[in-house]
Protein backbone atom coordinates (compact mmCIF):
# COMPACT_ATOMS: atom_id res chain seq x y z
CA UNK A 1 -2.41 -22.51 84.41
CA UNK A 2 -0.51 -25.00 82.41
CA UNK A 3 1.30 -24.16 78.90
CA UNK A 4 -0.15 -25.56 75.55
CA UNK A 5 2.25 -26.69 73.01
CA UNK A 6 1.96 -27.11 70.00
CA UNK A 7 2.73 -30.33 68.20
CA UNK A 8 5.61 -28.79 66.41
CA UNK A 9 6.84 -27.79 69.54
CA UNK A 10 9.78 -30.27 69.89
CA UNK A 11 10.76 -30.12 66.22
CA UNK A 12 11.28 -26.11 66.79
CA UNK A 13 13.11 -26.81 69.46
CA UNK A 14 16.02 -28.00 67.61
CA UNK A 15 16.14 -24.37 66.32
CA UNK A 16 16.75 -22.58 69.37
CA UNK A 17 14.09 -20.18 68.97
CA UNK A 18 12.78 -17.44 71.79
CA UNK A 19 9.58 -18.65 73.37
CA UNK A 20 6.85 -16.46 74.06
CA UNK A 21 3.41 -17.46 75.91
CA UNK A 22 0.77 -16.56 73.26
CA UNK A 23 -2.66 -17.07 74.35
CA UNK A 24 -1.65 -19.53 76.37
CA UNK A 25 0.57 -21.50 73.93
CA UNK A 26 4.53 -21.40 74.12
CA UNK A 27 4.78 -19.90 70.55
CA UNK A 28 8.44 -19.67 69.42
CA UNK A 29 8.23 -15.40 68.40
CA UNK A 30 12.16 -15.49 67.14
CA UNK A 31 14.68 -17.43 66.14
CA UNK A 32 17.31 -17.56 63.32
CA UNK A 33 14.85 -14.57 61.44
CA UNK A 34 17.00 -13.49 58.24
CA UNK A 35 14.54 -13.98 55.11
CA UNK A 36 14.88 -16.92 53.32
CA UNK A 37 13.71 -17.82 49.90
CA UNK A 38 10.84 -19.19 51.36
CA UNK A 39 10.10 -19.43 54.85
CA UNK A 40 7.77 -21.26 57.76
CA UNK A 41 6.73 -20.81 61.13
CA UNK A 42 5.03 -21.94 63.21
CA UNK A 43 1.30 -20.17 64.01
CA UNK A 44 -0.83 -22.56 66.06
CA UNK A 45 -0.75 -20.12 68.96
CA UNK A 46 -3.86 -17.87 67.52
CA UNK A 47 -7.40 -18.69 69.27
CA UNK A 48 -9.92 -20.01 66.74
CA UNK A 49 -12.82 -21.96 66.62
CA UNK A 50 -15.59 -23.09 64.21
CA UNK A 51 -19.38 -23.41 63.60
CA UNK A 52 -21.79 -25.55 61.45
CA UNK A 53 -25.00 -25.70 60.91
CA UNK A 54 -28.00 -24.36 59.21
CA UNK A 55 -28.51 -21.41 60.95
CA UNK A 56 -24.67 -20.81 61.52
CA UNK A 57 -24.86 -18.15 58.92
CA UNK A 58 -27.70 -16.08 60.57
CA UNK A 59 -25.71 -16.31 64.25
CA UNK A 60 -22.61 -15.28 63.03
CA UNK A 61 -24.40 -12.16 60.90
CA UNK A 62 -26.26 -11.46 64.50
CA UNK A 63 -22.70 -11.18 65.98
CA UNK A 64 -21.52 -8.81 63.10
CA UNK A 65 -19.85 -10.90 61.35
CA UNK A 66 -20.35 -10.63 56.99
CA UNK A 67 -19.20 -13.52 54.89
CA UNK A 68 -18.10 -13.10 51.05
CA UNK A 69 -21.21 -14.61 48.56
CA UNK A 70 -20.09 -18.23 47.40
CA UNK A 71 -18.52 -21.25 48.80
CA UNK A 72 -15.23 -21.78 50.14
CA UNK A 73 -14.79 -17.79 50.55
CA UNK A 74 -13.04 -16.39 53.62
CA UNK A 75 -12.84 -12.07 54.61
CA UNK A 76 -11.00 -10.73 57.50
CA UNK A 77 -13.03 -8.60 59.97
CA UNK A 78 -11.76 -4.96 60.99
CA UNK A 79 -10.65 -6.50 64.18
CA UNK A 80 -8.62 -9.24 62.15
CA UNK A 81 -9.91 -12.43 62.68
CA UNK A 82 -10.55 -14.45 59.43
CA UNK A 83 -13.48 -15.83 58.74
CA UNK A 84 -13.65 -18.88 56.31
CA UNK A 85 -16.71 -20.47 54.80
CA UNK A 86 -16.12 -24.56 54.27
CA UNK A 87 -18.72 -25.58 52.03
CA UNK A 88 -22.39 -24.31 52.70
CA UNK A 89 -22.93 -24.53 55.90
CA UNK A 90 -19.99 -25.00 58.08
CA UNK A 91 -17.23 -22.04 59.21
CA UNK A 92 -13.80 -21.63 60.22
CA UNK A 93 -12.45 -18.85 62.24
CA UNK A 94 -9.15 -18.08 63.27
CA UNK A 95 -8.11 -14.06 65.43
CA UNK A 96 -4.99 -12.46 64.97
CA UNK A 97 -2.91 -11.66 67.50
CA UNK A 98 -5.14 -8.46 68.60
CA UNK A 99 -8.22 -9.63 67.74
CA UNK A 100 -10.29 -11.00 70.83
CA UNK A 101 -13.65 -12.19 68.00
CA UNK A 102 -13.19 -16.08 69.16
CA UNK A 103 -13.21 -15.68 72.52
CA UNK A 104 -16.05 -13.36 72.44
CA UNK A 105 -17.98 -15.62 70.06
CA UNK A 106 -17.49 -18.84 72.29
CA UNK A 107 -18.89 -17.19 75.26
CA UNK A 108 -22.21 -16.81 73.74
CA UNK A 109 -22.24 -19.81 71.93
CA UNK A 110 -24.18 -22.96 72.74
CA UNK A 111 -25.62 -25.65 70.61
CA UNK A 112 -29.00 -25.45 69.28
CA UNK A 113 -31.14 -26.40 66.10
CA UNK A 114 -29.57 -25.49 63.20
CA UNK A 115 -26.40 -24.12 65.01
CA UNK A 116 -23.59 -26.39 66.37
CA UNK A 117 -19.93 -25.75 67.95
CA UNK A 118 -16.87 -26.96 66.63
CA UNK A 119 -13.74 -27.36 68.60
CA UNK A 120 -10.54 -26.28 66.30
CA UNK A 121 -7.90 -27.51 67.21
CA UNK A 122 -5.25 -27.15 64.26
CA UNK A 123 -2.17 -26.90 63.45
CA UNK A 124 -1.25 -23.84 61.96
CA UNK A 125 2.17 -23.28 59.37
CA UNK A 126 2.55 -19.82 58.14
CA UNK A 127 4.54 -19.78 54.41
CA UNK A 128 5.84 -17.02 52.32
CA UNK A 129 8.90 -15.84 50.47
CA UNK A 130 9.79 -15.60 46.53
CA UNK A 131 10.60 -19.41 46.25
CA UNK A 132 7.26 -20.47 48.00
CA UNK A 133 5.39 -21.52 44.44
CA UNK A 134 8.48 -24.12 44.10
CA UNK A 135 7.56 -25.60 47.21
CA UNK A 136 3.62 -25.52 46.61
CA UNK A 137 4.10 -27.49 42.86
CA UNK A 138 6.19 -30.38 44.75
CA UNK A 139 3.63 -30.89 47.26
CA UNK A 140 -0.04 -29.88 46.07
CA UNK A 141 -1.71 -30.71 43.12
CA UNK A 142 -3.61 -27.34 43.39
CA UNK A 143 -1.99 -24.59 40.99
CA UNK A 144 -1.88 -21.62 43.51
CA UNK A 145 -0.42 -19.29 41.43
CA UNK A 146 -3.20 -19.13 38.74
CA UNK A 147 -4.80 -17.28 41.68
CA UNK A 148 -4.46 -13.66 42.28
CA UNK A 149 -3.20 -12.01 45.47
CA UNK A 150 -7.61 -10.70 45.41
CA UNK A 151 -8.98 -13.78 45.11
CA UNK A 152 -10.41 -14.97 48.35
CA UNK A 153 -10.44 -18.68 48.19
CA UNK A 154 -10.24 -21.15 51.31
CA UNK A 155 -8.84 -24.46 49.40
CA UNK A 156 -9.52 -27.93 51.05
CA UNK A 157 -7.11 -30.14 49.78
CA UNK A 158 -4.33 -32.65 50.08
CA UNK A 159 -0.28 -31.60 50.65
CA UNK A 160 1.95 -34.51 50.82
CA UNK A 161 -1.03 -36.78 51.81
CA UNK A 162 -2.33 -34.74 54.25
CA UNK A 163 -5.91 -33.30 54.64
CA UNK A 164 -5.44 -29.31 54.92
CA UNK A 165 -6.73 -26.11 54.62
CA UNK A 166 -5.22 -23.07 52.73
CA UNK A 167 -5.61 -19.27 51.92
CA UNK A 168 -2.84 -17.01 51.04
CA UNK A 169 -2.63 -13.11 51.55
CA UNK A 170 0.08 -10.71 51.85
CA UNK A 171 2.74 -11.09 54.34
CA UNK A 172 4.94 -7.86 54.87
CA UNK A 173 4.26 -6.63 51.69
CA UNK A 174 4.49 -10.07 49.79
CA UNK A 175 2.58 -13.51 49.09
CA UNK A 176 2.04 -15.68 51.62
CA UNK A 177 -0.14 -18.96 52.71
CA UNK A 178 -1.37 -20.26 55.90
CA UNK A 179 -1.96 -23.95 56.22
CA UNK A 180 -3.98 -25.50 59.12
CA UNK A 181 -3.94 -29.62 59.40
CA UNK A 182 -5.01 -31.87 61.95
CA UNK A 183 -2.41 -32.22 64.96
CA UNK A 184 -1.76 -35.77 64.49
CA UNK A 185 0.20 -34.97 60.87
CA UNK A 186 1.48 -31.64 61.78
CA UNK A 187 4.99 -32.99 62.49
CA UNK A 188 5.15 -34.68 59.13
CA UNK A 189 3.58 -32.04 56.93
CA UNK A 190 6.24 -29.97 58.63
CA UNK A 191 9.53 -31.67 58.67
CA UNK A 192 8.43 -32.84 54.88
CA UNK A 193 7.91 -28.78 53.62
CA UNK A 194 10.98 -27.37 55.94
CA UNK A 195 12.91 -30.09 54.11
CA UNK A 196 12.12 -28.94 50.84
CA UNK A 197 12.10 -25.56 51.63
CA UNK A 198 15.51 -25.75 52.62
CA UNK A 199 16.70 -27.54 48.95
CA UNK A 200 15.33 -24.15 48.09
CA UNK A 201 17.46 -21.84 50.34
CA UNK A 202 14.95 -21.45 52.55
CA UNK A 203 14.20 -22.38 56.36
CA UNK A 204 12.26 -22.08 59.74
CA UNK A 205 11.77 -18.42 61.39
CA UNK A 206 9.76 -17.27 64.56
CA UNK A 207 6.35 -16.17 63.92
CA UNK A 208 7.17 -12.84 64.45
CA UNK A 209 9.59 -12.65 61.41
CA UNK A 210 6.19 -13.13 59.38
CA UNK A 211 3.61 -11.49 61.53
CA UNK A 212 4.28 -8.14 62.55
CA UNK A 213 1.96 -7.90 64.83
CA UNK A 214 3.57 -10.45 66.78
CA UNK A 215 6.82 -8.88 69.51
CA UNK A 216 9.81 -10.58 69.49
């Protein structure tokens, strides 16, 4: 079967990172991996998938999955995968590297009244380190750090011009964000935060540098 790569792929190239297939996606695991002031990789390897609908709710509470009360409220299951409500009706999920809940869920999911599949197919930047707020203030209008490292909050907004998605949660042991936008602006939203991120001492890393769970 054919590679996937992701649409950062040829920008990380220029960083001479270690390639790894991940779920069928050349994901680059290692490269230059000290720990910058802030730091970005690359995580659109990770299976997810999503699901609208008025009865999307009740399916994914038949498949064991329990959402947080409110809107715009995302939990991790024990397996790992994250589970994000967008608005009322419509959810995003995304597994971690062990977790196996997408491709489980897909397999029994078909379209039907109420309940309708949604192909994901985002791009997925990974962001942490001590200079990260710096970066977030010159490129969001949303004030993340008013937020604490608790609060469970899956933000729909706008970074650089670009429609995204964004939670944040602790990356080895400190605060970090993932951001998923649509393929087509990946390579901008990316060159445009490594670019600032590195006015702030900070740079690119393999995925594993920020994900444990991931071998490099």
């Amino acid at each position: 079967m054919e590679t996937r790569r992701s649409a950062l792929h040829d920008l990380l190239q220029q960083h001479n990172p270690r390639w790894s297939a991940m779920n069928g996606m050349l994901a680059p695991v290692s490269m230059d991996d000290r720990r910058p002031t802030i730091a970005l990789a690359d995580a659109s390897c990770m299976h997810r998938m999503g699901v609208k609908g008025s009865q999307a709710e009740v399916w994914l509470h038949s498949q064991g999955i329990e959402m947080l009360p409110g809107i715009n409220a995302w939990v991790r299951t024990p397996e790992g995968t994250l589970v994000a409500r967008l608005g009322r009706t419509e959810f995003f999920l995304e597994d971690s590297p062990s977790a196996t809940t997408t491709t489980r869920l897909r397999s029994t999911l078909r379209a039907a009244s109420g309940l309708t599949p949604v192909i994901r197919q985002d791009c997925a930047i990974v962001l942490s380190g001590e200079r990260t707020n710096e970066l977030l203030t010159q490129t969001c209008s949303v004030n993340f750090a008013a937020y604490s490292d608790a609060d469970r909050f899956a933000i729909l907004t706008s970074m650089v011009g670009v429609s995204v998605l964004v939670i944040w949660e602790l990356h080895t042991g400190q605060r970090g964000y993932r951001i998923w936008c649509d393929p087509s602006f990946a390579a901008f939203l990316w060159e445009t935060l490594l670019g600032i991120a590195q006015e702030l001492g900070g740079g690119a890393v393999g995925l594993g540098a920020l994900i444990p769970e991931v071998v490099r």
